[in-house]
N, C-alpha and C. Protein backbone atom coordinates (compact mmCIF):
# COMPACT_ATOMS: atom_id res chain seq x y z
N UNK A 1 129.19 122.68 45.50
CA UNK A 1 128.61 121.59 44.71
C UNK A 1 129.74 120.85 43.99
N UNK A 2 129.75 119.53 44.03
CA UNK A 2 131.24 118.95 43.71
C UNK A 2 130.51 118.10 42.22
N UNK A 3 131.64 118.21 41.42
CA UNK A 3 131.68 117.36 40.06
C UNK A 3 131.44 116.01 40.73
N UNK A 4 130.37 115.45 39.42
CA UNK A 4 129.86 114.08 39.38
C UNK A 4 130.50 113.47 38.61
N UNK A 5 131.07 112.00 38.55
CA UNK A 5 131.90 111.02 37.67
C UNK A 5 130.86 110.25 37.51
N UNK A 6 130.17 110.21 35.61
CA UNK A 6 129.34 109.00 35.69
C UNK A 6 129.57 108.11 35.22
N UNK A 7 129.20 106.66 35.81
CA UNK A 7 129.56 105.65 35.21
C UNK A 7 128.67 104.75 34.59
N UNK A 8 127.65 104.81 34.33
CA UNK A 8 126.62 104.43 33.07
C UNK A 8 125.34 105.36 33.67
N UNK A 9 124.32 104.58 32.77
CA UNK A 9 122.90 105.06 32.85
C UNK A 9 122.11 103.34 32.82
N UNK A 10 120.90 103.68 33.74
CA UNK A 10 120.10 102.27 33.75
C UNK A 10 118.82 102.98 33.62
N UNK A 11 117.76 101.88 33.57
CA UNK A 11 116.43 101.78 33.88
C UNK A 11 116.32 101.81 35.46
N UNK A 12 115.28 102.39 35.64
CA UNK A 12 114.98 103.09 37.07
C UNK A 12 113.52 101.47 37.40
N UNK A 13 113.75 101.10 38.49
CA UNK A 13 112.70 100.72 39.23
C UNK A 13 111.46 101.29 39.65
N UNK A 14 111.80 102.97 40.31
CA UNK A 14 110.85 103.40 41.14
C UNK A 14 110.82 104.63 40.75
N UNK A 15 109.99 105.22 40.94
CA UNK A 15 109.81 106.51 40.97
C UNK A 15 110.73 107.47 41.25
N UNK A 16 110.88 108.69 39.91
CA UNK A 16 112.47 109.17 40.34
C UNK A 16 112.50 109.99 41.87
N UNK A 17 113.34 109.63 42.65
CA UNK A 17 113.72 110.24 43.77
C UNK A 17 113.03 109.18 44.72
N UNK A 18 112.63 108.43 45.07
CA UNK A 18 112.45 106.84 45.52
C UNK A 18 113.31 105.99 44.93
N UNK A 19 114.15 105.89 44.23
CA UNK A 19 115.28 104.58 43.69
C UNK A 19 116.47 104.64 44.75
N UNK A 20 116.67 103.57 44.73
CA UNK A 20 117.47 103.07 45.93
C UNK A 20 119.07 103.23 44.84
N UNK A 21 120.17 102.97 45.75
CA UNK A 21 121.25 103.45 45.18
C UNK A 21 121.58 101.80 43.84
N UNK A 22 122.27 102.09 43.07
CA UNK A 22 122.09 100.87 41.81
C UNK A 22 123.50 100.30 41.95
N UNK A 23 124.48 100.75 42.70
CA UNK A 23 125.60 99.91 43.10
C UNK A 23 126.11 100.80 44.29
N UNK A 24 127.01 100.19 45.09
CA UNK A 24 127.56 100.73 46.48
C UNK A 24 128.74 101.90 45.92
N UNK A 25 128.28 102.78 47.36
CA UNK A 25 129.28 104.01 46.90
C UNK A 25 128.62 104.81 46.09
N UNK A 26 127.52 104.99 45.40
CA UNK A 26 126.93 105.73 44.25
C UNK A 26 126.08 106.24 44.67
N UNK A 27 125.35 107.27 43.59
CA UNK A 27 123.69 107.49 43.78
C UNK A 27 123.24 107.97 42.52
N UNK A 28 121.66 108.13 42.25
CA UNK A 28 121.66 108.19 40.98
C UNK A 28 121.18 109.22 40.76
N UNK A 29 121.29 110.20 39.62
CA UNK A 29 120.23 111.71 38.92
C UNK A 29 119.48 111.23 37.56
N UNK A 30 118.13 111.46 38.21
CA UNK A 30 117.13 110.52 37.41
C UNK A 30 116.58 111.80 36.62
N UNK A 31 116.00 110.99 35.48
CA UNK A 31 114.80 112.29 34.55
C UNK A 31 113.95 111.09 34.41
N UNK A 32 112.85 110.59 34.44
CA UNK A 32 111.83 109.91 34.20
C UNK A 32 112.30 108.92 34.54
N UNK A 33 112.08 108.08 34.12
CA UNK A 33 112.38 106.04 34.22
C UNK A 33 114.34 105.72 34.44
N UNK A 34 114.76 106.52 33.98
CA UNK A 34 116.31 107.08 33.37
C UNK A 34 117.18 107.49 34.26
N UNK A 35 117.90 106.48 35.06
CA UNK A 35 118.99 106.89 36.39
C UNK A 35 120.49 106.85 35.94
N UNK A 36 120.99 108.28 36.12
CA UNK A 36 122.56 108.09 35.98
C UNK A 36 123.38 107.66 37.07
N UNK A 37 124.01 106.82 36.81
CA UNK A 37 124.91 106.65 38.34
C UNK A 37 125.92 106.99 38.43
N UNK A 38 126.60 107.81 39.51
CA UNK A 38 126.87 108.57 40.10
C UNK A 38 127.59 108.76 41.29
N UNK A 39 128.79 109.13 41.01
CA UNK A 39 129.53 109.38 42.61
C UNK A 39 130.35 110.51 42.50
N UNK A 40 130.35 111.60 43.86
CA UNK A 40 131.01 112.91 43.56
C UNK A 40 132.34 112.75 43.62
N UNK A 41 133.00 113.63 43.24
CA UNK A 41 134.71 113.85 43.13
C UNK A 41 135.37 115.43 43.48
N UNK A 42 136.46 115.48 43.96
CA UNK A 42 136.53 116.37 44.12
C UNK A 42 137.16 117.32 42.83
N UNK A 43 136.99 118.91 43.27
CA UNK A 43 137.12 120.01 41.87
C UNK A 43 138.73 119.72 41.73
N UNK A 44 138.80 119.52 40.35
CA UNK A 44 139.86 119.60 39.91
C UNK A 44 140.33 118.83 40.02
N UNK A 45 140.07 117.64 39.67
CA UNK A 45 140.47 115.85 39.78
C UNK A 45 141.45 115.90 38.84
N UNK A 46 142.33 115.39 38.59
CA UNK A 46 143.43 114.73 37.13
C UNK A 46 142.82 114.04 36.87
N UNK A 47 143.38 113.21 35.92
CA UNK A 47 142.74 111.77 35.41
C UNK A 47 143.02 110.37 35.87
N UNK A 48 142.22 110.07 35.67
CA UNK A 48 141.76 108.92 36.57
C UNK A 48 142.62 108.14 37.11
N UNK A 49 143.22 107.52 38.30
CA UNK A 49 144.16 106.90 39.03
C UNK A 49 143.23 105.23 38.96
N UNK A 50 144.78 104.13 38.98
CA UNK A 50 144.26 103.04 38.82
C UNK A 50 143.15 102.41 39.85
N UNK A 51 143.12 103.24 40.60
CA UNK A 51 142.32 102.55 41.82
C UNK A 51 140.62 102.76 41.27
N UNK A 52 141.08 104.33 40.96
CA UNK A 52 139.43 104.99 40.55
C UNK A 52 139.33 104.43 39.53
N UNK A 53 140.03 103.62 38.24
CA UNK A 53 139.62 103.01 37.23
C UNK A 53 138.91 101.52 37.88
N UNK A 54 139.56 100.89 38.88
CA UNK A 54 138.98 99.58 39.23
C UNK A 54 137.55 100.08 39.79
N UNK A 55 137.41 101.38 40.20
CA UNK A 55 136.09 101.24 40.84
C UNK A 55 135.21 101.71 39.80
N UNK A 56 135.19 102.30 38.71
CA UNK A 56 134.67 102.28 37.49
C UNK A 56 133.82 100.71 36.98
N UNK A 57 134.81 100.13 36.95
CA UNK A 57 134.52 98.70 36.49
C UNK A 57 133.61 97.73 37.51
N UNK A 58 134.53 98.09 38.83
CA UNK A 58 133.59 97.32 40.01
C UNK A 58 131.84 97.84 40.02
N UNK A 59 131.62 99.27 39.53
CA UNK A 59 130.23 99.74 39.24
C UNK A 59 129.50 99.60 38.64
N UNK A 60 130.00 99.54 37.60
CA UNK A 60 129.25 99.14 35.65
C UNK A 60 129.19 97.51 36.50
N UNK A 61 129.73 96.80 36.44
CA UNK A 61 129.74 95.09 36.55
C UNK A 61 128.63 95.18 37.74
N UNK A 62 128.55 96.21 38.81
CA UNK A 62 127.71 95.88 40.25
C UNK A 62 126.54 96.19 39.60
N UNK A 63 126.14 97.05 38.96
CA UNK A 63 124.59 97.42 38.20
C UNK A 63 124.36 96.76 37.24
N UNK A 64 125.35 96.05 36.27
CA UNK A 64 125.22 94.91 35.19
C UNK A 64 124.33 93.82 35.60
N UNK A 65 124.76 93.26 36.78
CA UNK A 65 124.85 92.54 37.74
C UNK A 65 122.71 92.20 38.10
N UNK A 66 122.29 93.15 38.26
CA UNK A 66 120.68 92.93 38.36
C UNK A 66 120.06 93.64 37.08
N UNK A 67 120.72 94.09 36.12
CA UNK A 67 119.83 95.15 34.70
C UNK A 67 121.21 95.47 33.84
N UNK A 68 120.06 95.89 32.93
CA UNK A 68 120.48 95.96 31.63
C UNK A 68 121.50 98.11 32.19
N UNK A 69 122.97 98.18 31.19
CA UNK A 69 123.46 98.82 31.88
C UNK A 69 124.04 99.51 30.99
N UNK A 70 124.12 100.95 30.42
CA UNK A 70 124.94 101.49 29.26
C UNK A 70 126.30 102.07 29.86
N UNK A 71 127.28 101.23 29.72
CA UNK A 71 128.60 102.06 30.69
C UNK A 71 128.59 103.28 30.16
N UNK A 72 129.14 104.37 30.65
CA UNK A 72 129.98 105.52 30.39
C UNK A 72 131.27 105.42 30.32
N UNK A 73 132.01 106.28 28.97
CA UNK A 73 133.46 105.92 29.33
C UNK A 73 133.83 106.32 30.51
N UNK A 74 135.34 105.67 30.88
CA UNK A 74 135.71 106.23 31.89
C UNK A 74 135.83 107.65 31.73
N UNK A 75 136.04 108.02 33.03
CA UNK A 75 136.81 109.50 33.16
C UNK A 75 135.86 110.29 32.61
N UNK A 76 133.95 109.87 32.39
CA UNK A 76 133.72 111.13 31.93
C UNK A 76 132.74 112.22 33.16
N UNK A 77 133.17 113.48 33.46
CA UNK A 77 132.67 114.25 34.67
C UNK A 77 131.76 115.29 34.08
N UNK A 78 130.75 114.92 34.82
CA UNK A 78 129.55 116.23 34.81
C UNK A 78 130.05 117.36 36.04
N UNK A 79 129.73 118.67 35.67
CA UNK A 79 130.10 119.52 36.57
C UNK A 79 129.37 119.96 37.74
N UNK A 80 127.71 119.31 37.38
CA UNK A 80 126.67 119.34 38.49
C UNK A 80 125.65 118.55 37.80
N UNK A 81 124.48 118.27 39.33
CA UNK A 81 123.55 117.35 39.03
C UNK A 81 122.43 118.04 37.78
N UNK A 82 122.33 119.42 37.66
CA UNK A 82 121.40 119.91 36.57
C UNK A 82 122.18 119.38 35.48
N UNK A 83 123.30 119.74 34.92
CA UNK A 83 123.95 119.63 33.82
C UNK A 83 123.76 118.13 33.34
N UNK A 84 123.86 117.13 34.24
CA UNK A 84 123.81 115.92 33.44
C UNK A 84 122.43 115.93 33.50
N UNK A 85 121.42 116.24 34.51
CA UNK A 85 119.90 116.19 34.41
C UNK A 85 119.63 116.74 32.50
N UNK A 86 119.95 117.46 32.44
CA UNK A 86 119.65 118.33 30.94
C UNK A 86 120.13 117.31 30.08
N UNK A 87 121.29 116.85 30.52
CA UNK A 87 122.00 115.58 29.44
C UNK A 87 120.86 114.63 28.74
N UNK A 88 120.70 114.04 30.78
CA UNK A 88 119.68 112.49 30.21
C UNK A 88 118.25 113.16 29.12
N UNK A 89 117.96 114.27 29.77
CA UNK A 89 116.56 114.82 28.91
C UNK A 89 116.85 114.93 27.45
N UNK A 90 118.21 115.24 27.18
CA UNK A 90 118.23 116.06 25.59
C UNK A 90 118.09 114.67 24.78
N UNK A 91 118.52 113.29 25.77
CA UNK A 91 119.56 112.20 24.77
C UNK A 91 118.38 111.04 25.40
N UNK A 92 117.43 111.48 26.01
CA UNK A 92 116.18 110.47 26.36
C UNK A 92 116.12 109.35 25.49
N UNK A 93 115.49 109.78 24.52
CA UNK A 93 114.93 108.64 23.39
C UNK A 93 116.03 108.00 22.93
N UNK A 94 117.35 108.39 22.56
CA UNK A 94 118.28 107.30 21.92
C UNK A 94 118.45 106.50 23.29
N UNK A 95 118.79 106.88 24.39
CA UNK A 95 119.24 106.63 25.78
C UNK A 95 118.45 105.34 26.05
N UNK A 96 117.22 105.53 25.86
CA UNK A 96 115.93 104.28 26.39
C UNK A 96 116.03 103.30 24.77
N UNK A 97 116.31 103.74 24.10
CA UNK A 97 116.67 102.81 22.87
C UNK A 97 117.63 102.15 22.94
N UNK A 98 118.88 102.81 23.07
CA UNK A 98 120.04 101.79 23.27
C UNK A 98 119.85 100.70 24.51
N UNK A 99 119.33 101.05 25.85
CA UNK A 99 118.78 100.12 26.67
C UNK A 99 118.23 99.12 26.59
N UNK A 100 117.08 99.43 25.61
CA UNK A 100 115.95 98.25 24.93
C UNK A 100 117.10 97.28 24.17
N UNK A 101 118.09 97.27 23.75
CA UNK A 101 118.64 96.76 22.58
C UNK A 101 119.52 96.35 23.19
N UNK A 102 120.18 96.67 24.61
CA UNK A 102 121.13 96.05 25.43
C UNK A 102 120.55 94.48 26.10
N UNK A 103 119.14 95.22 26.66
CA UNK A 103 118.11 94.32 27.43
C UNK A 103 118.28 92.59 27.28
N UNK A 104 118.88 92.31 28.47
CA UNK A 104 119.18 90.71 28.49
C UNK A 104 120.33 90.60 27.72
N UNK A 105 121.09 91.40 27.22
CA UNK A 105 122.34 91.18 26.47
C UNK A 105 123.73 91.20 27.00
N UNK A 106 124.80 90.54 26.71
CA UNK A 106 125.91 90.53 27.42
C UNK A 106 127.14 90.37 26.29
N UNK A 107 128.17 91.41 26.75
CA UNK A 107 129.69 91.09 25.58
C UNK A 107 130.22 90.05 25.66
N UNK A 108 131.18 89.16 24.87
CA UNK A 108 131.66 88.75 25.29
C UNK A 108 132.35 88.57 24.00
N UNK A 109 133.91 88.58 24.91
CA UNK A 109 135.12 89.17 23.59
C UNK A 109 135.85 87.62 23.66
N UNK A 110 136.17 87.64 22.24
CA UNK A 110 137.08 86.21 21.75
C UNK A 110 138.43 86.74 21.38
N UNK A 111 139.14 86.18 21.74
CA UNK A 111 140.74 86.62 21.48
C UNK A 111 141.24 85.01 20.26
N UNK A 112 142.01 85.29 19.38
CA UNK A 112 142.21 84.28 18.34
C UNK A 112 144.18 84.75 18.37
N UNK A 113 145.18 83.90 18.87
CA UNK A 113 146.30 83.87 18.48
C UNK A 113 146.98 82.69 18.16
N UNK A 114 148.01 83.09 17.54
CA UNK A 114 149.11 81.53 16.85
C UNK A 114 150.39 82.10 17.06
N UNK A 115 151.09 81.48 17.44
CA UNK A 115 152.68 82.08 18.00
C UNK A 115 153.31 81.33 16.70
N UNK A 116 154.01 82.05 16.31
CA UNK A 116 154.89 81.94 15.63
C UNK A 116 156.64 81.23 14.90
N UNK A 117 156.78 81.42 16.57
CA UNK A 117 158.02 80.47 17.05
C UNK A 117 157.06 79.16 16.76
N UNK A 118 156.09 78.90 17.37
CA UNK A 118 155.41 77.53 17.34
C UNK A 118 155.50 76.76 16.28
N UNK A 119 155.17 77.04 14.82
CA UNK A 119 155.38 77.19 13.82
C UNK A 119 156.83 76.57 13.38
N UNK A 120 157.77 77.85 13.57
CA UNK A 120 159.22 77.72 13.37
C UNK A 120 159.79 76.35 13.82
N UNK A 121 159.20 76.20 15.23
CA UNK A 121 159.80 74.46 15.54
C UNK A 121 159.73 73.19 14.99
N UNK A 122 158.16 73.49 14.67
CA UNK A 122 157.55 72.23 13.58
C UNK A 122 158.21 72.09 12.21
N UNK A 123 159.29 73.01 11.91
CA UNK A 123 159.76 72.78 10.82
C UNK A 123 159.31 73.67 9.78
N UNK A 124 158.11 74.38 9.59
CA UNK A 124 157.27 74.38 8.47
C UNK A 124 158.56 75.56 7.82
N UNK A 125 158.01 75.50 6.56
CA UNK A 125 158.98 76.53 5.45
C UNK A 125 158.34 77.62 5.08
N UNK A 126 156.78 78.04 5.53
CA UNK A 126 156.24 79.23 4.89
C UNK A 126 156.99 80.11 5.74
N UNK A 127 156.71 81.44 5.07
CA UNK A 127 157.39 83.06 5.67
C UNK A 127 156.25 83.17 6.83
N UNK A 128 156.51 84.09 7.47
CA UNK A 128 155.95 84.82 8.19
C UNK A 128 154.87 85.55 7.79
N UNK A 129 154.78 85.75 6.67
CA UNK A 129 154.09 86.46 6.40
C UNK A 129 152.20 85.93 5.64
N UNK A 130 152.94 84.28 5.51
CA UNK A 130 152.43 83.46 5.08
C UNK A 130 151.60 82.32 5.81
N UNK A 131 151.96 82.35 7.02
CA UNK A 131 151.81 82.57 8.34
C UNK A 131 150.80 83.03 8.89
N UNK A 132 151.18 84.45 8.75
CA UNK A 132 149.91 85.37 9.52
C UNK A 132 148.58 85.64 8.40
N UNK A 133 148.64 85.08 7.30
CA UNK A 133 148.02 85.42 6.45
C UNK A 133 146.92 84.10 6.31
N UNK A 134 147.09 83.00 6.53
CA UNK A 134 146.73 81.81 7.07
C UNK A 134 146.13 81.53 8.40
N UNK A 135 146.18 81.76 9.30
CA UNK A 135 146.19 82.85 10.85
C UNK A 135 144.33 83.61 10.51
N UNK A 136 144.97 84.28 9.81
CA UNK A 136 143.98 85.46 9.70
C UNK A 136 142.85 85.15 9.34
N UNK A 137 142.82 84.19 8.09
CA UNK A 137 141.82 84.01 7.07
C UNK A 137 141.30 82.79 8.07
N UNK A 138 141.75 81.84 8.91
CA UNK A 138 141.06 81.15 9.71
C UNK A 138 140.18 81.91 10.90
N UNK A 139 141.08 82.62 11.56
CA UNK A 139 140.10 83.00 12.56
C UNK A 139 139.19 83.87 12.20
N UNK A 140 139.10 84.79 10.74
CA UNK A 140 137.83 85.95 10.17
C UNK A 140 136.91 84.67 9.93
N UNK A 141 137.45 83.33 9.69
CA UNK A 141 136.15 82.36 9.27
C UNK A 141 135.62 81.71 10.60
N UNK A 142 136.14 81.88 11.49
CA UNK A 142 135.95 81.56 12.97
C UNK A 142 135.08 82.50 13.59
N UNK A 143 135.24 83.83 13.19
CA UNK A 143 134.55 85.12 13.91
C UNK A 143 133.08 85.39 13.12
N UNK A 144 133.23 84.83 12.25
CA UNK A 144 132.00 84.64 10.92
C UNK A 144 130.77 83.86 11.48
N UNK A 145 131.65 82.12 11.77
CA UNK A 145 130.75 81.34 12.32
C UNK A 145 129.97 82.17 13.95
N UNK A 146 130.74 82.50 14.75
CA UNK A 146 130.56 82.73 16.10
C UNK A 146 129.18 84.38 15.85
N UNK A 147 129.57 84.99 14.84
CA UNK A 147 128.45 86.17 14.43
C UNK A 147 127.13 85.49 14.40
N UNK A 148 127.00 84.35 14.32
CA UNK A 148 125.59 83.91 13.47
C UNK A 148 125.16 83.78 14.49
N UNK A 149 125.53 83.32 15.60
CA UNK A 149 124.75 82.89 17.20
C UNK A 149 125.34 84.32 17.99
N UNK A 150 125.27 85.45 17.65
CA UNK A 150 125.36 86.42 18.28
C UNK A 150 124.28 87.55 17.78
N UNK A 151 124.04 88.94 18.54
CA UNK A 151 122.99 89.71 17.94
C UNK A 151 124.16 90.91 17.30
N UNK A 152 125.44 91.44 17.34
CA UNK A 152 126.21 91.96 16.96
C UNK A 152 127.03 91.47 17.02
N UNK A 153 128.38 92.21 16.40
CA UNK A 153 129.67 91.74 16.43
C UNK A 153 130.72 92.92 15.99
N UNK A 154 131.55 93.49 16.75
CA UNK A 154 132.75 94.66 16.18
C UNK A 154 134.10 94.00 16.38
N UNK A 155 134.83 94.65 15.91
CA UNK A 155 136.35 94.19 15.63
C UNK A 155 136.64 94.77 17.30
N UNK A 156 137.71 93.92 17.42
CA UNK A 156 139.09 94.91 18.69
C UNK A 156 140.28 95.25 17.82
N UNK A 157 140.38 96.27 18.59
CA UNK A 157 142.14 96.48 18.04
C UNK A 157 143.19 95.46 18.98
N UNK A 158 144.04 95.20 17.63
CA UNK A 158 144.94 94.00 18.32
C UNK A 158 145.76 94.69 19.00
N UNK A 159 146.72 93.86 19.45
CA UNK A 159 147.31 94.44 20.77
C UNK A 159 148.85 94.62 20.51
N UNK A 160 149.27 95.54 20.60
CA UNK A 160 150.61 95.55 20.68
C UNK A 160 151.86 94.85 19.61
N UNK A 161 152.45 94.86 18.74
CA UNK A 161 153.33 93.72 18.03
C UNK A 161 153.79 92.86 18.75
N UNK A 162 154.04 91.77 18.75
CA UNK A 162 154.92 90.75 19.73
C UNK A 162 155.20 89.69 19.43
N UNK A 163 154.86 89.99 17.86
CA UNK A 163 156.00 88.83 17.19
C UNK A 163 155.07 87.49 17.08
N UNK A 164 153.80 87.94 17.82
CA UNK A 164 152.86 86.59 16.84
C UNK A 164 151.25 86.91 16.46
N UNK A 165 150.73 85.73 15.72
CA UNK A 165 149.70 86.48 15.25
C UNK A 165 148.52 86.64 16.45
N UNK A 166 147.58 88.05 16.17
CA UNK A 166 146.91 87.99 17.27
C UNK A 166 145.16 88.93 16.70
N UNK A 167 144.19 88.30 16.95
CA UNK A 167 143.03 89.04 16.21
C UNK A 167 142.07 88.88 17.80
N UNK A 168 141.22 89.70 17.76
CA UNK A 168 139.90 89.39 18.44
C UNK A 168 138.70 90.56 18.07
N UNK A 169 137.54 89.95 18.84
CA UNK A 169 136.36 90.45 18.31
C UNK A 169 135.18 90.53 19.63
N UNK A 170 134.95 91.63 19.33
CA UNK A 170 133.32 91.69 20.91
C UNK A 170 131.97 91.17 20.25
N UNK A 171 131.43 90.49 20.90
CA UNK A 171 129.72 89.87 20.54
C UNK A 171 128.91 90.33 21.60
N UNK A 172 127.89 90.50 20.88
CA UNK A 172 127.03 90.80 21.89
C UNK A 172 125.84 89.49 21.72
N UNK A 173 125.71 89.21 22.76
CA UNK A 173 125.06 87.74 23.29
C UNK A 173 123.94 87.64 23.75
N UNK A 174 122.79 87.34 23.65
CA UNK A 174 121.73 86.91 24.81
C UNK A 174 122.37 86.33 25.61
N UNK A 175 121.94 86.73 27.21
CA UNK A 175 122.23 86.09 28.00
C UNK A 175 121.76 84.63 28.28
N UNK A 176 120.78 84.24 28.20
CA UNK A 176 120.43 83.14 28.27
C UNK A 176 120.77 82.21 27.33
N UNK A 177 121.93 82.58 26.18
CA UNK A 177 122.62 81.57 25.33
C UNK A 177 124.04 81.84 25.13
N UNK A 178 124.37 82.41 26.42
CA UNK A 178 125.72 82.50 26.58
C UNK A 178 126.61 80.79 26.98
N UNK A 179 125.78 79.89 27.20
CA UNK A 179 126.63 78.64 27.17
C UNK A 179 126.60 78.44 25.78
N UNK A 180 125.90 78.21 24.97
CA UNK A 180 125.78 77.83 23.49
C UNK A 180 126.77 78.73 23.03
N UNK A 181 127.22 79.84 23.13
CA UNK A 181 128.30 80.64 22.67
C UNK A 181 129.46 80.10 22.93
N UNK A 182 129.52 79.92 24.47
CA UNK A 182 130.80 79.49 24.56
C UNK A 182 131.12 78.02 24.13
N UNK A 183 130.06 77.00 24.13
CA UNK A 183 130.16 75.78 23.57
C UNK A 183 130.99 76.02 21.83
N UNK A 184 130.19 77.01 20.90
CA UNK A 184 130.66 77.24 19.74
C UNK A 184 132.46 77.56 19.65
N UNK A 185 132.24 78.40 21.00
CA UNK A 185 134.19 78.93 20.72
C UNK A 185 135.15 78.12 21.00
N UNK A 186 134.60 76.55 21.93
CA UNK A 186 135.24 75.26 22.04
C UNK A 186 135.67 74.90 21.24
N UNK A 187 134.33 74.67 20.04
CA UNK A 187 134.27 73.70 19.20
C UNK A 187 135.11 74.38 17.73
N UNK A 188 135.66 75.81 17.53
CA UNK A 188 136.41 76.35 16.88
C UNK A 188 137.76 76.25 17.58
N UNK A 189 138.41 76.07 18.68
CA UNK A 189 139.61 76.13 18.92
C UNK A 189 139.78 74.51 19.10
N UNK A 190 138.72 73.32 18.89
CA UNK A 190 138.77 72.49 18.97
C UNK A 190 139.67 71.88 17.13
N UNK A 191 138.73 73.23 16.40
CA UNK A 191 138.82 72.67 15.21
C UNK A 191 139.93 72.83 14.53
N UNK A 192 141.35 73.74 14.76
CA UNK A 192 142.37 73.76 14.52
C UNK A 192 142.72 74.16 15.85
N UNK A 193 143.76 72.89 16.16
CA UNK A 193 144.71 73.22 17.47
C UNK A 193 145.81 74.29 17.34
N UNK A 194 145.92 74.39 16.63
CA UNK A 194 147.29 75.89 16.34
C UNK A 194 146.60 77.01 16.59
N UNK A 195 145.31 77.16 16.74
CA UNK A 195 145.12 78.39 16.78
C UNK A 195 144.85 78.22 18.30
N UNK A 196 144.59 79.24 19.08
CA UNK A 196 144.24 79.42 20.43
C UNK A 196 143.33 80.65 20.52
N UNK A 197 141.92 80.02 20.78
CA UNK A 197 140.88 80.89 21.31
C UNK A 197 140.76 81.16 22.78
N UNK A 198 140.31 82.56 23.25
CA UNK A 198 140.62 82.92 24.68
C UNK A 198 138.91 83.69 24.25
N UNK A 199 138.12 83.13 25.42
CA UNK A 199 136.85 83.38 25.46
C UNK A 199 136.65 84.04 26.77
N UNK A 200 136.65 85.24 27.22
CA UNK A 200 136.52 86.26 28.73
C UNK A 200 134.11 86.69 28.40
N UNK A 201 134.48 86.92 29.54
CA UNK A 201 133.21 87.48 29.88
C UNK A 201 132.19 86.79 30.61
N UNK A 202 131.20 87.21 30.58
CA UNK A 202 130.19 88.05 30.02
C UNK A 202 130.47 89.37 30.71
N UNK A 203 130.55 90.53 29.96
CA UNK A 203 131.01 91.33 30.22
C UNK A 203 129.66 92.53 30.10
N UNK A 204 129.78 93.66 30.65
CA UNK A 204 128.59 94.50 30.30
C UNK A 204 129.25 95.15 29.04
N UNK A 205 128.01 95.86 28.36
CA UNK A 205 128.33 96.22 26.78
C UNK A 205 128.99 97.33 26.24
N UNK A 206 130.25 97.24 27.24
CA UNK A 206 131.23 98.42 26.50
C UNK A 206 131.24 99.02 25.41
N UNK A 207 131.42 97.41 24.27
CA UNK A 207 131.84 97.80 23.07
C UNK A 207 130.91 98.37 22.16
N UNK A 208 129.77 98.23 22.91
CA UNK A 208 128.70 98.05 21.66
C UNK A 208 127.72 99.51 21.87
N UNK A 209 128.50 100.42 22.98
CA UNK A 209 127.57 101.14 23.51
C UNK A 209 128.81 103.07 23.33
N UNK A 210 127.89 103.87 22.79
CA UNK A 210 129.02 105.32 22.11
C UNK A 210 127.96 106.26 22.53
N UNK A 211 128.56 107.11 23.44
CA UNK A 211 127.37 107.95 23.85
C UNK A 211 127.68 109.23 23.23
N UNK A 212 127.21 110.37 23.15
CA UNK A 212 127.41 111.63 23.06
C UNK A 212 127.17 112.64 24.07
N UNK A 213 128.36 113.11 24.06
CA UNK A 213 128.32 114.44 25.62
C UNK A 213 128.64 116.00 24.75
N UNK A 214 128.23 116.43 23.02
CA UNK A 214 128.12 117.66 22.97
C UNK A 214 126.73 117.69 22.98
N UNK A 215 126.44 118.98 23.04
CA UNK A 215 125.18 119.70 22.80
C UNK A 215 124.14 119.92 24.50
């Protein structure tokens, strides 16, 4: 019996053990309405190679794709089909809750940076520090506005130092007002040109979604 790699949980169509596979390459271990998806691996896998990370993503996005979809982190392995069966049963009710609350919903992450050098050319005389502090307090009033036409909103961790300023943030969106979103993140990078908004997605709900695998 070979370890299962799962890569979210959905709402089931059909009757468990009648559901058709929910993305290619997969299959699912259902407890009621409640399908994990699913592809075997062999014993004693390392961790995850870039290829098996793209097909992670190519899965979550292929089942995103027709339903509402709770990723699993990567890399996380059940050791057999009972063991996660017992999973979906213990974690049912939050499981079909977080679903309901995903339902028609989509991420979509805003990136906010200002380079620095940019700055430096124009002449200006503030510090750096004065700078990023200016930077900041614009785009938290940028991420403020963009919350109000969203149903959540969490921070990202910024990325790396590199010498300019750099913030972003995940929303979670109705889908059906995902143009009005992105119209809004125009009309903020419209509203100070120094700053540069980077609008990706619609993405399935990574950020917004923390499962639990004790007990």
């Amino acid at each position: 019996m070979s370890p299962l790699r799962l890569y979210g949980v959905a709402a089931l169509d059909a009757a468990p053990g009648e559901e058709h596979p929910l993305a290619s390459g997969t299959h699912t271990v259902s407890f009621r309405d409640l399908g994990a998806v699913v592809s075997e691996i062999p014993l004693a896998r390392p961790q995850m190679s870039q290829d098996e990370l793209a097909t992670y993503r190519r899965v979550v996005e292929e089942v995103f794709a027709s339903r509402a979809v709770l990723p699993a982190p990567a890399g996380v392995v059940f050791r057999a089909a009972d063991a996660l069966g017992r999973w979906l049963e213990l974690h049912y009710v939050t499981l079909s809750d977080a679903l309901a609350y995903v339902e028609g919903r989509s991420c979509a992450r805003v990136h906010v940076s200002r380079g620095l050098a940019e700055d430096n050319l124009r002449g200006a005389e503030r510090t750096t520090m004065e700078i990023g502090v200016d930077a900041e307090t614009m785009a938290v009033a940028a991420f403020r506005l963009l919350r109000r036409r969203a149903v959540a909103m969490v921070p990202l961790r910024p990325p790396r130092e590199t010498g300019m300023f750099s913030a972003g943030a995940s929303f979670l969106v109705e889908r059906d007002q995902w143009a009005e979103f992105a119209s809004l993140v125009s009309e903020e990078a419209r509203r100070d040109p120094e700053l540069r908004f980077r609008l990706t997605g619609p993405w399935p709900p990574h950020d917004f979604v923390r499962m639990q695998f004790d007990g």
